[in-house]
C-alpha atoms as a PDB file:
ATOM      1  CA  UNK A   1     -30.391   7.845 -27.761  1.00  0.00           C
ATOM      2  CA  UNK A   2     -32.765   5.726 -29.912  1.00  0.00           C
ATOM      3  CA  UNK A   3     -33.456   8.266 -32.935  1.00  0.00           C
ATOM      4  CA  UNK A   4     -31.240  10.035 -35.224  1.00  0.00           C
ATOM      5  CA  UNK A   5     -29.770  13.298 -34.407  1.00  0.00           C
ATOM      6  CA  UNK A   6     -29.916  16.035 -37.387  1.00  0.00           C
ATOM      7  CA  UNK A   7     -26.840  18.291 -37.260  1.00  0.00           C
ATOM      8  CA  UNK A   8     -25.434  21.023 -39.395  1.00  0.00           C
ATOM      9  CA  UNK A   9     -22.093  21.885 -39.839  1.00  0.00           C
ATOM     10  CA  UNK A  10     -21.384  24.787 -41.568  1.00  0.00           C
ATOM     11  CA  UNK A  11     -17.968  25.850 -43.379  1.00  0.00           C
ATOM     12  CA  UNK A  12     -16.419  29.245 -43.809  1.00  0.00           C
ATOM     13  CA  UNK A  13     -14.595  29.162 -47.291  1.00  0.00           C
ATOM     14  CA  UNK A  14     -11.687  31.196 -46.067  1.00  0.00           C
ATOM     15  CA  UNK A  15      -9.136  28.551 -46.094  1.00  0.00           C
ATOM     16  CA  UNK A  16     -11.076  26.106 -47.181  1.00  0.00           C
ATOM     17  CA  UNK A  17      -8.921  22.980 -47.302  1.00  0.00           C
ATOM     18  CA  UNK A  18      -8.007  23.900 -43.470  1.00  0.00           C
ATOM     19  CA  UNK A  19     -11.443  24.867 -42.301  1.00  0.00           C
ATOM     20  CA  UNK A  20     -12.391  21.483 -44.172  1.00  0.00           C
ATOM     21  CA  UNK A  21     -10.526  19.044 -41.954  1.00  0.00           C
ATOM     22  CA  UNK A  22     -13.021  20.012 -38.826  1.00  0.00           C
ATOM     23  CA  UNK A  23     -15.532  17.937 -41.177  1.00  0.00           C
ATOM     24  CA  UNK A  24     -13.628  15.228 -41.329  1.00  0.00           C
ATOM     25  CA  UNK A  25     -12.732  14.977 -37.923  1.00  0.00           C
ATOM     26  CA  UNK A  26     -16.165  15.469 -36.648  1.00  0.00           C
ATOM     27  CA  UNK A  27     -17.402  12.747 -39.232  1.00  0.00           C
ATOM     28  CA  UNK A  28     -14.592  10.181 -37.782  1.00  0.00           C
ATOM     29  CA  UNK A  29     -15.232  10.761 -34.259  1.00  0.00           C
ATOM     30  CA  UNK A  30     -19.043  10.246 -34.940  1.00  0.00           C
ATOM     31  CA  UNK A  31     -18.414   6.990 -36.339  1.00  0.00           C
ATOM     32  CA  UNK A  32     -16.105   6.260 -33.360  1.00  0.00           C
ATOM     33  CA  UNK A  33     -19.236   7.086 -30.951  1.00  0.00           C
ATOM     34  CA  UNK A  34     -21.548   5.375 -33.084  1.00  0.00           C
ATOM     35  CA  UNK A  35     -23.665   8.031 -32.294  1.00  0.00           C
ATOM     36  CA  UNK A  36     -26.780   8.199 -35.403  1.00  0.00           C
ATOM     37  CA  UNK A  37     -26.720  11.580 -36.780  1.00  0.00           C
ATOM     38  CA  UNK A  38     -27.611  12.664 -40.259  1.00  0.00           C
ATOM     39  CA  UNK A  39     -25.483  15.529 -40.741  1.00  0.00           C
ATOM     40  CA  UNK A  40     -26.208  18.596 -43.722  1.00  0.00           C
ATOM     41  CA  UNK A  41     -23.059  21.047 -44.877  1.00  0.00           C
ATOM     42  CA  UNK A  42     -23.897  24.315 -45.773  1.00  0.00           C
ATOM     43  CA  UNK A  43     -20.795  26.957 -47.166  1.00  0.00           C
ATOM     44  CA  UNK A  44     -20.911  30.210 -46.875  1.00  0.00           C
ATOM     45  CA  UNK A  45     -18.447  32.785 -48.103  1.00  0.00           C
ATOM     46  CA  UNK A  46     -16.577  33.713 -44.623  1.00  0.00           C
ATOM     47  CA  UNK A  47     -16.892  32.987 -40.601  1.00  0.00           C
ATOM     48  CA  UNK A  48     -18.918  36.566 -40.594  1.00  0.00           C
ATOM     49  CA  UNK A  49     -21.848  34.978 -42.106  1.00  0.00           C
ATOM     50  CA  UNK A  50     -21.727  31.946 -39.800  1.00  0.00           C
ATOM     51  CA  UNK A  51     -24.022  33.143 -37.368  1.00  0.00           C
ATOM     52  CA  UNK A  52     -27.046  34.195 -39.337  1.00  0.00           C
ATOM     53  CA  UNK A  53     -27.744  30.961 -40.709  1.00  0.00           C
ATOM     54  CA  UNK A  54     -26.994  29.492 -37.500  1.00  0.00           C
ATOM     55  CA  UNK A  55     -29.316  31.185 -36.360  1.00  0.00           C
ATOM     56  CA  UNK A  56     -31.916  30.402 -39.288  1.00  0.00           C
ATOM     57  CA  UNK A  57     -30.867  26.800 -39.389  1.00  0.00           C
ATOM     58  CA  UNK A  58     -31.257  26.745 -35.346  1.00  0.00           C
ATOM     59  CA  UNK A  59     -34.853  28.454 -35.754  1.00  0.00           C
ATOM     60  CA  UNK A  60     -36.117  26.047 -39.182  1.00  0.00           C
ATOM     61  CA  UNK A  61     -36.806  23.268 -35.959  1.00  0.00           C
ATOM     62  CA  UNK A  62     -34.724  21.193 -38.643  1.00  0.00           C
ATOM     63  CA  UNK A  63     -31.779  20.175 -36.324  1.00  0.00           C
ATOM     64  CA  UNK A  64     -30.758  19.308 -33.125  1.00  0.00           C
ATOM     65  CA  UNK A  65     -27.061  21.069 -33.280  1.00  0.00           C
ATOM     66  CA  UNK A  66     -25.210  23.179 -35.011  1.00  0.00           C
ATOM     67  CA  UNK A  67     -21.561  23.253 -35.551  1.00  0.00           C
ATOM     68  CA  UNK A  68     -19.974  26.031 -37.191  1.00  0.00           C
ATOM     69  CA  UNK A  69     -16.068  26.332 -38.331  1.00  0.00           C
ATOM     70  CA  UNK A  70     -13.825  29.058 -39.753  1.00  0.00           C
ATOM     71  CA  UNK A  71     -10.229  30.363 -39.284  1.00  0.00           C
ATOM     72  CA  UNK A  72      -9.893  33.730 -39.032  1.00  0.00           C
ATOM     73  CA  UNK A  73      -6.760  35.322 -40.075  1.00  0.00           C
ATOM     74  CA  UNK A  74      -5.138  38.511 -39.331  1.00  0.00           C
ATOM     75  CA  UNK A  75      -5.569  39.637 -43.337  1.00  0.00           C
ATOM     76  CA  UNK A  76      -3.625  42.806 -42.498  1.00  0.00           C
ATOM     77  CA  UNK A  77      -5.627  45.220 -43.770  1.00  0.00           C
ATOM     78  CA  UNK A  78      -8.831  44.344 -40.925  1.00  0.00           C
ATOM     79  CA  UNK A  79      -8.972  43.494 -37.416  1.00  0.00           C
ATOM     80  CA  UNK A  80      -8.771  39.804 -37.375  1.00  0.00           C
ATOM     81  CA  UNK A  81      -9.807  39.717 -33.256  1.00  0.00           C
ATOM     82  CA  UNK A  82     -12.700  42.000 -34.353  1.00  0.00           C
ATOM     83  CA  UNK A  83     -14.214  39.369 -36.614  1.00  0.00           C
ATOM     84  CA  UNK A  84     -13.541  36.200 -34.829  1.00  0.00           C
ATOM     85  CA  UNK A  85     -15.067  38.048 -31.225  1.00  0.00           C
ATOM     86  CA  UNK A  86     -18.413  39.142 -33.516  1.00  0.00           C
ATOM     87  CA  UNK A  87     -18.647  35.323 -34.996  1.00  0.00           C
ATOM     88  CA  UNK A  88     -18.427  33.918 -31.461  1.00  0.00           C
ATOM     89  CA  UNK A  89     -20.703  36.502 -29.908  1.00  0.00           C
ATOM     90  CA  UNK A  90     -23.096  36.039 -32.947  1.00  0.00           C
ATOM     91  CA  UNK A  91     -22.743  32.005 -32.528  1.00  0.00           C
ATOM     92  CA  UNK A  92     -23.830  32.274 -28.745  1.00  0.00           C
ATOM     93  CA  UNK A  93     -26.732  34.507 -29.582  1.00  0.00           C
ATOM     94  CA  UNK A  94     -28.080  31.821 -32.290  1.00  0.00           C
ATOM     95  CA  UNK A  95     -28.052  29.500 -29.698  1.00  0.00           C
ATOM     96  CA  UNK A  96     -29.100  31.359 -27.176  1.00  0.00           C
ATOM     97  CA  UNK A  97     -32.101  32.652 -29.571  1.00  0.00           C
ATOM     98  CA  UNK A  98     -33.096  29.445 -30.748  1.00  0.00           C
ATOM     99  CA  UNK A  99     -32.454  26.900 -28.212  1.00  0.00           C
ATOM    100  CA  UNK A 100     -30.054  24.416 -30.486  1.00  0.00           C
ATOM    101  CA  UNK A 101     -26.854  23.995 -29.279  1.00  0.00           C
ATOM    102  CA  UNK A 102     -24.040  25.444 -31.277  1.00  0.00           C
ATOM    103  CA  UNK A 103     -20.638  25.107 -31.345  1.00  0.00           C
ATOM    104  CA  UNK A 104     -17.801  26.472 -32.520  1.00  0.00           C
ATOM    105  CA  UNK A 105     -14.763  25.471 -34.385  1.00  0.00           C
ATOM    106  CA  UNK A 106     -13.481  28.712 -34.981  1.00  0.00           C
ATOM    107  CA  UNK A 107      -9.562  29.363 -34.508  1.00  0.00           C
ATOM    108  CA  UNK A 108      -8.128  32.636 -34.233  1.00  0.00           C
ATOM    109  CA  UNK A 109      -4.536  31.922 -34.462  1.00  0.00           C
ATOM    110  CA  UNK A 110      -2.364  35.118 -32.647  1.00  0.00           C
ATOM    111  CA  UNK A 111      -0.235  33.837 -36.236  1.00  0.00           C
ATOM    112  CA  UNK A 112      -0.660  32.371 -39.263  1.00  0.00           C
ATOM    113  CA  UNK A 113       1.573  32.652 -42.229  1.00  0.00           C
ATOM    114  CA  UNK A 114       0.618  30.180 -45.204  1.00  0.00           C
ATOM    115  CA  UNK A 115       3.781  28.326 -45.584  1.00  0.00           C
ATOM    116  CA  UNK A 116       3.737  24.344 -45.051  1.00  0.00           C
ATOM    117  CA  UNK A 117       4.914  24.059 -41.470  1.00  0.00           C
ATOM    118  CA  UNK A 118       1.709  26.612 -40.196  1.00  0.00           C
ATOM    119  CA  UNK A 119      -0.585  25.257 -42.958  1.00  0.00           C
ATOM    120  CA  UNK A 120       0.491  21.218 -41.515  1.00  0.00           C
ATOM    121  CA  UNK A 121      -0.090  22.479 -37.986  1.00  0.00           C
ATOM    122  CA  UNK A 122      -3.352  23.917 -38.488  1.00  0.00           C
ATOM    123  CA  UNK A 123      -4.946  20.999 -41.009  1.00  0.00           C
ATOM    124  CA  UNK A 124      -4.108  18.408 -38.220  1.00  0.00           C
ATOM    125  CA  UNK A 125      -5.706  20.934 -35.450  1.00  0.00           C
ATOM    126  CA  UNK A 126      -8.565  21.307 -37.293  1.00  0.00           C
ATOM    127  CA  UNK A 127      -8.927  17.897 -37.370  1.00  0.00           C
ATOM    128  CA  UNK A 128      -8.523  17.640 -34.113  1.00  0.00           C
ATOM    129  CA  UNK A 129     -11.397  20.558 -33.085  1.00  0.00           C
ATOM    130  CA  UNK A 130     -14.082  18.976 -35.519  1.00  0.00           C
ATOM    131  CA  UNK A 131     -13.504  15.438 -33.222  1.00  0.00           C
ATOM    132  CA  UNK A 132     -14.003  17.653 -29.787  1.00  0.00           C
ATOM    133  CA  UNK A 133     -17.102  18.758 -31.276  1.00  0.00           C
ATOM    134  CA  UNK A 134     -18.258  15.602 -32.201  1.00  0.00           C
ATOM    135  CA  UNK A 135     -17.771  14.482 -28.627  1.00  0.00           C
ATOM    136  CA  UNK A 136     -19.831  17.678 -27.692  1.00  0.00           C
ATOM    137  CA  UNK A 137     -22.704  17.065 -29.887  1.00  0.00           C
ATOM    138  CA  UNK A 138     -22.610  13.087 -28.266  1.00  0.00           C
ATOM    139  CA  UNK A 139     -22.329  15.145 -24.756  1.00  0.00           C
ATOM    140  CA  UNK A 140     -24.896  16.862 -24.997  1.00  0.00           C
ATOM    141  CA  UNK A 141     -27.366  14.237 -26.443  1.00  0.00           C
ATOM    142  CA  UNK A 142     -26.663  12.105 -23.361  1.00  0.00           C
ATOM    143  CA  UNK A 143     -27.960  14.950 -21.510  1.00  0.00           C
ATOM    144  CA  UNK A 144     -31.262  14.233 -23.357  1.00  0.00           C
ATOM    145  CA  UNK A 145     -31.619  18.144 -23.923  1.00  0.00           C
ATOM    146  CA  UNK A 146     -32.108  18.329 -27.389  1.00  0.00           C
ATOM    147  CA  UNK A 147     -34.509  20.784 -28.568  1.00  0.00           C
ATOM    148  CA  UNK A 148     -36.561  17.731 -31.285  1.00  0.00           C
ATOM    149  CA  UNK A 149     -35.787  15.246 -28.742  1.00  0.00           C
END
């Protein structure tokens, strides 16, 4: 691929410092490809709002992918597997609505209590997902499929 791909990443607050590390990841494994991408952040409050400016971003013509990350807790007081099926479901319908891939880095631990050893586990997983999707985004520009290409 000759030209540069444009790619958003967009970051759920939540657990910011975890959510966070998918950037970094993603940004390493990029380099590792040496795959040319100019890639925008945008934050928004929580994974529930990932989807509408997914889809907005994926409909602005602006970008070739979208990658959008989040962990979604059980908070006790709301259904945690509620949320995280609504963001994915959303996420596909962006995508499907627009025609720019998206993917998701959005974990839905069955656990996740914010003492070190969960909080280590899930900073180097995150890491760990934002590199997959890297290797996505280069997948599917080999394909030659991008919607600007």
């Amino acid at each position: 691929m000759s030209r540069t791909l444009q790619v958003a990443f967009i970051k759920a607050r939540w657990h910011a410092d975890i959510v966070d590390k998918a950037l970094d990841g993603y940004r390493a494994e990029m380099a590792r490809a040496d795959l040319r991408h100019d890639t925008t952040t945008y934050d928004v409050p929580g994974a529930f709002e990932m989807p509408l400016l997914a889809k907005t971003l994926g409909a602005s013509g602006r970008y070739d992918a979208i990658i959008a990350a989040a962990l979604v807790v059980d908070g006790g007081i709301y259904r945690h597997d509620f949320v995280a099926q609504a963001v994915v479901s959303g996420l596909m319908q962006a995508q499907l609505e627009t025609g720019v891939p998206t993917f998701s880095v959005s974990l839905t631990p069955h656990h996740f209590h914010d003492g070190p050893e969960h909080r280590a586990f899930f900073l180097d997983h995150f890491v760990r997902k934002g590199a997959e999707a890297a290797r996505a985004v280069a997948q599917i520009a080999a394909l030659g499929i991008y919607r600007r290409a």
